[in-house]
Protein backbone atom coordinates (compact mmCIF):
# COMPACT_ATOMS: atom_id res chain seq x y z
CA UNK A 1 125.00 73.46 141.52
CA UNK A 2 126.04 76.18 144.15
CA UNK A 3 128.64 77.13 142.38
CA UNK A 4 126.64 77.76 139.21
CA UNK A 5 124.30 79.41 141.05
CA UNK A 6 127.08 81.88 142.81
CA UNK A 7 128.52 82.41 139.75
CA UNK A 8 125.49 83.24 138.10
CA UNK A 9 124.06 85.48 140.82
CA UNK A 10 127.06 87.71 140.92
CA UNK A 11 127.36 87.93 137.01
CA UNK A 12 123.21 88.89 137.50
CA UNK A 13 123.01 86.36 134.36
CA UNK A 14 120.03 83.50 136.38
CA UNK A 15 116.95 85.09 137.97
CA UNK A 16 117.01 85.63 142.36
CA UNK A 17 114.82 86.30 144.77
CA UNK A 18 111.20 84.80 144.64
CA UNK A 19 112.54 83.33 141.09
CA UNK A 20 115.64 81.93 142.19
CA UNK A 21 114.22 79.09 144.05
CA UNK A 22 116.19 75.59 142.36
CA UNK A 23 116.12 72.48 143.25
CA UNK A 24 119.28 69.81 143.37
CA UNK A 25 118.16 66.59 142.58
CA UNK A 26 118.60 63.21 141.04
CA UNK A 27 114.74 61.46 141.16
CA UNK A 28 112.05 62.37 142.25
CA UNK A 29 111.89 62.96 146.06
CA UNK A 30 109.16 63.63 148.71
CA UNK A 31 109.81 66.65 151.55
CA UNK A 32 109.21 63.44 153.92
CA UNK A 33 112.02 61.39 152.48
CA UNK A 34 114.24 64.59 153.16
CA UNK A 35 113.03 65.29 156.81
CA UNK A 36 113.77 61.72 157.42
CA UNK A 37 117.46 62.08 155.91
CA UNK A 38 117.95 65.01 157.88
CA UNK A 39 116.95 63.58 161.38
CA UNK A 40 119.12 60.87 160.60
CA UNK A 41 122.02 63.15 160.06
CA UNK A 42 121.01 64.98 163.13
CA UNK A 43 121.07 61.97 165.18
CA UNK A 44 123.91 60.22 163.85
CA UNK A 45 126.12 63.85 164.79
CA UNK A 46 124.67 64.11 168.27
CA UNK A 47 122.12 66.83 167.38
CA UNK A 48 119.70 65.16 168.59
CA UNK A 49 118.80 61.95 170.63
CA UNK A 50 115.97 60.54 168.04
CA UNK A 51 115.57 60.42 164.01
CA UNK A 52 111.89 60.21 164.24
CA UNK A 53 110.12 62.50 162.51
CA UNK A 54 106.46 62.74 162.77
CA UNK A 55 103.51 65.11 162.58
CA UNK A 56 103.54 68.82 164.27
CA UNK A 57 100.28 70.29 165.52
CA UNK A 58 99.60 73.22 163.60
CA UNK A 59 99.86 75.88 166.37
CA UNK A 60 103.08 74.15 167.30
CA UNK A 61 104.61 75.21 164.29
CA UNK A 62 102.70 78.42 163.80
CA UNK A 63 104.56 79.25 167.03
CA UNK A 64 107.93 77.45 166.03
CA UNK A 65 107.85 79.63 162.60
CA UNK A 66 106.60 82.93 163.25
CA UNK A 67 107.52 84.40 160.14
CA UNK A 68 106.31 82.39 156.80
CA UNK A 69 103.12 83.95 155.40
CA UNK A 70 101.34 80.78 154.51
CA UNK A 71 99.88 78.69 156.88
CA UNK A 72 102.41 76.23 158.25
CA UNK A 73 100.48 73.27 157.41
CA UNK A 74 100.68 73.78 153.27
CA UNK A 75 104.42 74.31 154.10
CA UNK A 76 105.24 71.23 156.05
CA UNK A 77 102.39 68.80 155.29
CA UNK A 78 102.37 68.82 152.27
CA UNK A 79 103.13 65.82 150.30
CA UNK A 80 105.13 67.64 147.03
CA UNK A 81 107.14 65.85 144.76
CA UNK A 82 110.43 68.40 143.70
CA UNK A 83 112.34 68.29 140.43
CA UNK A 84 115.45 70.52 139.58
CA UNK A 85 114.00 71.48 136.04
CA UNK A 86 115.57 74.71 136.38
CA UNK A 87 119.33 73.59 137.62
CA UNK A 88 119.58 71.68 135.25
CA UNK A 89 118.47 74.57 132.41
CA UNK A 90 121.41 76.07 134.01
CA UNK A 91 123.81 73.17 132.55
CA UNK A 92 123.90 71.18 136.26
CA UNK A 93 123.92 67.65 135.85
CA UNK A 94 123.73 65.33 139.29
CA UNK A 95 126.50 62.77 139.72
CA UNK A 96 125.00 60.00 141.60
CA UNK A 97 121.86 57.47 140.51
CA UNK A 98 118.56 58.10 141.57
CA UNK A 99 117.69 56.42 144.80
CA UNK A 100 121.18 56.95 146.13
């Protein structure tokens, strides 16, 4: 998918900016599922000491992310479901079986 996306970026042929937001993705998948995939990574390289992930007071992250616009709350506490609808309009096709 990055490389379709690269490719089509420089040839200015797929939208960017605010409309080139895709998703990579073989199921369905919850922004919790990948928080807890990526503190696992973390911890497994030494990053950090813990793979628990768990709730952030909102002020906490208001202060921790500065810059996003909305409030942090609709960002990270949200539970969103993601599909890559438009990667794969783009001819990307994922290579492994949902749940994997």
């Amino acid at each position: 998918l990055y490389l379709i996306l690269l490719r089509g970026a420089l040839n200015q042929r797929i939208p960017v900016g605010k409309e080139g937001y895709y998703l990579a993705e073989d199921g369905d998948f919850t922004w919790g599922e990948v928080s807890s995939a990526i503190a696992k990574s973390l911890k497994r390289l030494g990053i950090t000491s813990s793979d628990d992930v768990g709730p952030v007071p909102v002020e906490t992250a208001k202060e921790k992310f500065p810059r996003i616009s909305w409030d942090p709350i609709w960002v990270f506490g949200s539970d969103s479901r993601g599909h890559g609808t438009k990667a794969k309009k783009l001819g990307w096709k994922p290579k492994s079986n949902p749940g994997n």
